[in-house]
C-alpha atoms as a PDB file:
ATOM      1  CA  UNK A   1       6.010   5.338 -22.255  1.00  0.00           C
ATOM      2  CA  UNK A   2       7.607   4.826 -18.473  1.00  0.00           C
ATOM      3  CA  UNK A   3      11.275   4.726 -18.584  1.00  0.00           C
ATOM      4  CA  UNK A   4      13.290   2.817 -16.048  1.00  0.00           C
ATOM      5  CA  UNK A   5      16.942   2.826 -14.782  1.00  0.00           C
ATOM      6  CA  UNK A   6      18.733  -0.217 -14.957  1.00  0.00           C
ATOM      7  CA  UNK A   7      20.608  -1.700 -12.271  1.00  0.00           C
ATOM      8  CA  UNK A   8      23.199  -4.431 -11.718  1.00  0.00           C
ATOM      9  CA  UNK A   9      21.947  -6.770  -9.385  1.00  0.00           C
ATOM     10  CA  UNK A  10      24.019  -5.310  -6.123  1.00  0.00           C
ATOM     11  CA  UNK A  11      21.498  -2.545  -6.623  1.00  0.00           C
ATOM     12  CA  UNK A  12      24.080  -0.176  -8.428  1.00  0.00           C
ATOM     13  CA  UNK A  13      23.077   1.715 -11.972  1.00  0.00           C
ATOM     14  CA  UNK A  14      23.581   0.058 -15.274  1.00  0.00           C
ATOM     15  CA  UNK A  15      23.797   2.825 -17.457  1.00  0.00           C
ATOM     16  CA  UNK A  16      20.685   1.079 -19.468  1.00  0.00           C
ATOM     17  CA  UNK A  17      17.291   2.329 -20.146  1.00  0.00           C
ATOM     18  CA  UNK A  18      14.436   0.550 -19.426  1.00  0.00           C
ATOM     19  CA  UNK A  19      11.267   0.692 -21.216  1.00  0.00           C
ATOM     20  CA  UNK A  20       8.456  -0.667 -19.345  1.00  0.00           C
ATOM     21  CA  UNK A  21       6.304  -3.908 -20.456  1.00  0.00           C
ATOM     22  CA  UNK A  22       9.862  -4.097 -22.494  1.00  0.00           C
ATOM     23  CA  UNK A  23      11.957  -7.291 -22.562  1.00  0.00           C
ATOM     24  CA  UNK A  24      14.819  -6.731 -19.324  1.00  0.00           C
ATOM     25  CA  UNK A  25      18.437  -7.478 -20.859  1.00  0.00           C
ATOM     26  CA  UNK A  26      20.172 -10.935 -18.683  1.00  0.00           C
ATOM     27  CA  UNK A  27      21.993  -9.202 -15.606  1.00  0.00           C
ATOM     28  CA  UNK A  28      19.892  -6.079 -15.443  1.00  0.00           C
ATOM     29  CA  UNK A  29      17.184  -5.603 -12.760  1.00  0.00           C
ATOM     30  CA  UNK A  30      14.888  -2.268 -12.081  1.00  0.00           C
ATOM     31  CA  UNK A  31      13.963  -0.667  -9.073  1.00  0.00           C
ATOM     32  CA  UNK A  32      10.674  -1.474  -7.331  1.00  0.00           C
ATOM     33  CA  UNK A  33      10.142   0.615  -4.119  1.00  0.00           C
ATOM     34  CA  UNK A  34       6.775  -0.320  -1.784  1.00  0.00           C
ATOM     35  CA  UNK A  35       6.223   0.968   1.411  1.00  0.00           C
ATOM     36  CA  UNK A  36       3.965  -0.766   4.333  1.00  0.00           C
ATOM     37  CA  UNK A  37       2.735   1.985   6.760  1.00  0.00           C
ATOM     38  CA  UNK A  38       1.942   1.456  10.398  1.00  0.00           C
ATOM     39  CA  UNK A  39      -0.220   4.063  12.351  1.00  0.00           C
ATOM     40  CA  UNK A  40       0.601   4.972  15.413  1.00  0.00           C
ATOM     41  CA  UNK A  41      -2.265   3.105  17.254  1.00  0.00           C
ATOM     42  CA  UNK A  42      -0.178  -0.343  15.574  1.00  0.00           C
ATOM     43  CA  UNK A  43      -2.517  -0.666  13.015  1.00  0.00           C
ATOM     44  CA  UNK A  44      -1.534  -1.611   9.381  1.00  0.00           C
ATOM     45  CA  UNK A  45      -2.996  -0.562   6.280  1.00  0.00           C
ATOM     46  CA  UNK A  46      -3.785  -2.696   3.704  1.00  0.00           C
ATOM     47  CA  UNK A  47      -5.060  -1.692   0.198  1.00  0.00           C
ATOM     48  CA  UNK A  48      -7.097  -3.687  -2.479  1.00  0.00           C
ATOM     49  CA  UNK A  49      -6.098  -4.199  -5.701  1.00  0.00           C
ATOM     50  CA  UNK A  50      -8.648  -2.479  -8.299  1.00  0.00           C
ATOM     51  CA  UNK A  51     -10.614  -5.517 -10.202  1.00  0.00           C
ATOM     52  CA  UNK A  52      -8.987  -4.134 -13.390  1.00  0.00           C
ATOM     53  CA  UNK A  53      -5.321  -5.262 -12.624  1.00  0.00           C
ATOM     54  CA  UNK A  54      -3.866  -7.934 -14.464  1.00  0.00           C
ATOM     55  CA  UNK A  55      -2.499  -9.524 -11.771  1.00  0.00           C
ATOM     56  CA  UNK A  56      -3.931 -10.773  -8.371  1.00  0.00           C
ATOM     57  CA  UNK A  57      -7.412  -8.840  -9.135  1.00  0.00           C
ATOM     58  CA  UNK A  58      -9.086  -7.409  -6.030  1.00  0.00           C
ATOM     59  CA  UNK A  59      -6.472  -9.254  -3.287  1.00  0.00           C
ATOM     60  CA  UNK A  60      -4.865  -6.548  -0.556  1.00  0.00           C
ATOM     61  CA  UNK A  61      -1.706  -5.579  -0.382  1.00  0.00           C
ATOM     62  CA  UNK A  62       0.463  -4.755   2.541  1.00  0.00           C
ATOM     63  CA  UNK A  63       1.895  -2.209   0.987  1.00  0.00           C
ATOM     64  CA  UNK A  64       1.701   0.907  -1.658  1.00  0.00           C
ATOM     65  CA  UNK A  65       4.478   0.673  -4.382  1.00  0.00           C
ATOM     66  CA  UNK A  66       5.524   0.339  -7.979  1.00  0.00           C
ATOM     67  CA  UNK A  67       8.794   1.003 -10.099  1.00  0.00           C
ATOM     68  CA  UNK A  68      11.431   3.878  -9.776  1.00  0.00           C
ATOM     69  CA  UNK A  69      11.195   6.131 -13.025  1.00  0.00           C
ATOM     70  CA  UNK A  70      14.510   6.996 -14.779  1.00  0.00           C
ATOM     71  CA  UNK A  71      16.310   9.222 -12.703  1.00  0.00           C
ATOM     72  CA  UNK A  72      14.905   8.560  -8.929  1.00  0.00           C
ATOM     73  CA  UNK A  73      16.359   6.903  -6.311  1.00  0.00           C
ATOM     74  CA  UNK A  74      14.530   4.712  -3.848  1.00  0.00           C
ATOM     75  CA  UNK A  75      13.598   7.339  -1.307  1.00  0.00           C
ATOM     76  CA  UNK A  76      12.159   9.050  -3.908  1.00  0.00           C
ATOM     77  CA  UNK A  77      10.006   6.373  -5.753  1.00  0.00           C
ATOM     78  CA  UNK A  78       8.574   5.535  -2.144  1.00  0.00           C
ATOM     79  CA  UNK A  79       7.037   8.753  -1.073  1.00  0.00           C
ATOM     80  CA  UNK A  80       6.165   9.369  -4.742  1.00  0.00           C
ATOM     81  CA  UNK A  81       4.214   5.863  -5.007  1.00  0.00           C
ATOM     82  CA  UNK A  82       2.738   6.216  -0.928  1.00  0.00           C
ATOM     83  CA  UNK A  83       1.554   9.421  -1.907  1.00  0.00           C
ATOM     84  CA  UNK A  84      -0.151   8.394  -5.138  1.00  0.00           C
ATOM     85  CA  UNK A  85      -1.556   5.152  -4.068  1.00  0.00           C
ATOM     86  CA  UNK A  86      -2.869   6.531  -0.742  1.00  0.00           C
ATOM     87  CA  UNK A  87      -2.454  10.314  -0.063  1.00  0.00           C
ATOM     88  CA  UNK A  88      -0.084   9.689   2.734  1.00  0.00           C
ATOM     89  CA  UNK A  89       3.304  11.904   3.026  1.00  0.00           C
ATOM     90  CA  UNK A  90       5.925   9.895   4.511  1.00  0.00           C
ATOM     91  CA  UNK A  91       8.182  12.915   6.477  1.00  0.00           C
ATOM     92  CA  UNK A  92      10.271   9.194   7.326  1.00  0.00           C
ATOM     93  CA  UNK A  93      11.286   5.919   5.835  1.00  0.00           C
ATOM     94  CA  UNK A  94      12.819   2.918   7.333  1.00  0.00           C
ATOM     95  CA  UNK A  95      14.590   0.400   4.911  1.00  0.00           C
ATOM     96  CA  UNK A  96      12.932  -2.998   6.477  1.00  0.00           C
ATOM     97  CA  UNK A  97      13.898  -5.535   3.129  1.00  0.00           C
ATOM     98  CA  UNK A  98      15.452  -5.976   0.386  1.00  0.00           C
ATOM     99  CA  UNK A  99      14.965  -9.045  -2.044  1.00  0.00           C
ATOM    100  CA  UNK A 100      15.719  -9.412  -5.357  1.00  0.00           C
ATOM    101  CA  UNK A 101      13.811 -11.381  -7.557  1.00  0.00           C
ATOM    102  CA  UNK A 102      15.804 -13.162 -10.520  1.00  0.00           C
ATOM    103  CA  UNK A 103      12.290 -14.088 -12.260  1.00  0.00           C
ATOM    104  CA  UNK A 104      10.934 -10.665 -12.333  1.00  0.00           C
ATOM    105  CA  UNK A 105      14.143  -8.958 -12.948  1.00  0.00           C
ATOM    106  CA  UNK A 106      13.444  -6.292 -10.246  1.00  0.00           C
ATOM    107  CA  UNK A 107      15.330  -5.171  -7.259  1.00  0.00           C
ATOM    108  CA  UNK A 108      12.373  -4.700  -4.267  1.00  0.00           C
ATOM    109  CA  UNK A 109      13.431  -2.536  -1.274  1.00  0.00           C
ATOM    110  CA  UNK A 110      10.323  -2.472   1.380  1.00  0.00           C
ATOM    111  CA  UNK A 111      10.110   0.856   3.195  1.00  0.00           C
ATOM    112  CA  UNK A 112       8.086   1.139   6.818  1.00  0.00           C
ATOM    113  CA  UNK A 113       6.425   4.755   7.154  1.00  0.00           C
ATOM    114  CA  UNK A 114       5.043   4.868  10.189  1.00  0.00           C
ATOM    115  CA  UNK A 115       2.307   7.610  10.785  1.00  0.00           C
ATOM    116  CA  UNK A 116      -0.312   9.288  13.009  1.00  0.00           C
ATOM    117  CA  UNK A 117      -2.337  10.242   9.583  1.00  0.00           C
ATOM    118  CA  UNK A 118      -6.303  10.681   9.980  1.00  0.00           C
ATOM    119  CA  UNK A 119      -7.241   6.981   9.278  1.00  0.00           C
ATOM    120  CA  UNK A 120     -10.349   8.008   7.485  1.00  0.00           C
ATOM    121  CA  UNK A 121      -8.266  10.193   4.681  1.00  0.00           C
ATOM    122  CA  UNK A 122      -6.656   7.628   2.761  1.00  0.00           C
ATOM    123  CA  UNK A 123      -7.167   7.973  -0.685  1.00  0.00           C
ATOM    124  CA  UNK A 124      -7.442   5.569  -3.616  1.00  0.00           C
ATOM    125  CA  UNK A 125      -5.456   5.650  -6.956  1.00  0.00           C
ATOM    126  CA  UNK A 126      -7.807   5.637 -10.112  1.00  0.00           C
ATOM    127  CA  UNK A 127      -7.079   1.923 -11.734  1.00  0.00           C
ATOM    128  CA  UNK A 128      -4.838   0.792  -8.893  1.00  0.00           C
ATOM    129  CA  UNK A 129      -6.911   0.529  -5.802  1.00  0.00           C
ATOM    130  CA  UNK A 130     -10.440   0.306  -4.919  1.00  0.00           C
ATOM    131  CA  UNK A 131     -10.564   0.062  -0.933  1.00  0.00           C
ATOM    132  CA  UNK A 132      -8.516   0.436   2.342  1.00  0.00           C
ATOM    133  CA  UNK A 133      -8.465  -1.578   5.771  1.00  0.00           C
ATOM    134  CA  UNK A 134      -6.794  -0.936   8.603  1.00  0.00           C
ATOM    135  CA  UNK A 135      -5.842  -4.363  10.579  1.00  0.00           C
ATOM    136  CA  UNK A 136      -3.971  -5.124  13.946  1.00  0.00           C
ATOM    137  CA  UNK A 137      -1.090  -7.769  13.926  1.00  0.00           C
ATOM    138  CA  UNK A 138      -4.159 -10.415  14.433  1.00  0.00           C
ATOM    139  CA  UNK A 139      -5.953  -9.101  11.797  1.00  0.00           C
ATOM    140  CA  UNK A 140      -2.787  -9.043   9.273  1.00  0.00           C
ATOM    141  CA  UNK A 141      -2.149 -12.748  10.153  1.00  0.00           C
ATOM    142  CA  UNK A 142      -5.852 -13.386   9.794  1.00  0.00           C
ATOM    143  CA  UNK A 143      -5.286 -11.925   5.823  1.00  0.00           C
ATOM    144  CA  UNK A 144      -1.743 -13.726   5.058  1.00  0.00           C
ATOM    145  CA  UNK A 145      -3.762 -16.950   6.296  1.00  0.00           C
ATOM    146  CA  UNK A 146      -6.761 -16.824   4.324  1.00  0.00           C
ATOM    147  CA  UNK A 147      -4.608 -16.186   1.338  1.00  0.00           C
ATOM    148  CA  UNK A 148      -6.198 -12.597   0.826  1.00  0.00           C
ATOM    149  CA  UNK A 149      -2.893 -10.905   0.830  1.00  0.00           C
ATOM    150  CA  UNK A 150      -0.862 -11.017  -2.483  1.00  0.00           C
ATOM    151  CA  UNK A 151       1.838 -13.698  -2.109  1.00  0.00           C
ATOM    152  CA  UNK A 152       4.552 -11.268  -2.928  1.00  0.00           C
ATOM    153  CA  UNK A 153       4.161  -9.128  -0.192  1.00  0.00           C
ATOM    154  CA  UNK A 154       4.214 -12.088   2.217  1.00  0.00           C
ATOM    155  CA  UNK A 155       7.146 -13.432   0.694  1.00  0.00           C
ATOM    156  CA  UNK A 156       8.952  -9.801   0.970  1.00  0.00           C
ATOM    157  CA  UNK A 157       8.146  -9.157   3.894  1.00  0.00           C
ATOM    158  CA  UNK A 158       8.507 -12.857   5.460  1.00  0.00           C
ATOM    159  CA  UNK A 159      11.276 -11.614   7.932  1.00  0.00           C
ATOM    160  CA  UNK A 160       8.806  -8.660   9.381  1.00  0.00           C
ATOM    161  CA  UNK A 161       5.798 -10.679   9.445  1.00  0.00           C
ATOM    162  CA  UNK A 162       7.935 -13.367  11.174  1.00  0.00           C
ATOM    163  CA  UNK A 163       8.885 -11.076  13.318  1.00  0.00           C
ATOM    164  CA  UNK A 164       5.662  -9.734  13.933  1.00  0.00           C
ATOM    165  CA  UNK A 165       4.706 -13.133  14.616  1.00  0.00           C
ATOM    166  CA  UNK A 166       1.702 -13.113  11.401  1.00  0.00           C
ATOM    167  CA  UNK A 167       3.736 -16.035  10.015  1.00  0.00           C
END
């Protein structure tokens, strides 16, 4: 059983537990921490989802992540879930979004680690992930366009892409 902390939705605790796959109470929103990593050489990594997830089945994602357990803050979740989802320590985080999704109940804050990691050692989580790619800004664009990249990600990270000029 994963517990959660609850939060109000200006990202402050609830004092409410959160069980998860558990109905989320009207004004209460959990944590959800993903972090998009950028090597030095300005590539991205992007990570596919195992063919066993429920959701969005073998698509990539733009970035490693998942929900805070009870007691950790978002710093915390981040280098926990960067370092489970693809063996990459994060020594650095920068906050790039926030969003907060009514639908989903969940309060999303996007990370950037950026990194001069060996390229070849990322690793893959059991269940979660089942390859790697690492793309230039072209190559990213090329993803978001061909509607390989999970939809939440590109909406989360609209702002960065745009910035990036992917979108």
């Amino acid at each position: 059983m994963e517990l959660w902390d609850g939060y109000f939705k200006d990202g402050t605790k609830a004092n409410v537990t959160l069980i998860r796959d558990n109905n989320i109470p009207k004004g209460i929103f959990h944590l959800v921490c993903e972090v998009l990593v950028r090597h030095a050489d300005g590539t991205f990594l992007l990570m596919q989802r195992a063919m066993s997830k429920k959701t969005y089945p073998g698509y990539f994602e733009s970035t490693a992540g998942g929900s805070a357990l009870k007691g950790e803050d978002k710093i915390t979740c981040a280098k926990r879930e960067l370092k489970e989802e693809t063996g990459i320590t994060a020594d650095k985080l920068e906050q790039i979004a926030c969003v907060v999704d009514e639908s989903k109940r969940s309060i999303y804050y996007v990370f950037l680690c950026e990194t001069d990691c060996d390229k070849s050692a990322v690793t893959l989580q059991e269940g979660e992930t089942s390859d790697f790619v690492w793309v230039d800004a072209d190559g990213l664009k090329e993803y978001i366009t061909n509607g390989k990249l999970c939809p939440g990600n590109v909406k989360r990270l609209s702002r960065y892409f745009a910035a990036l000029g992917v979108i």
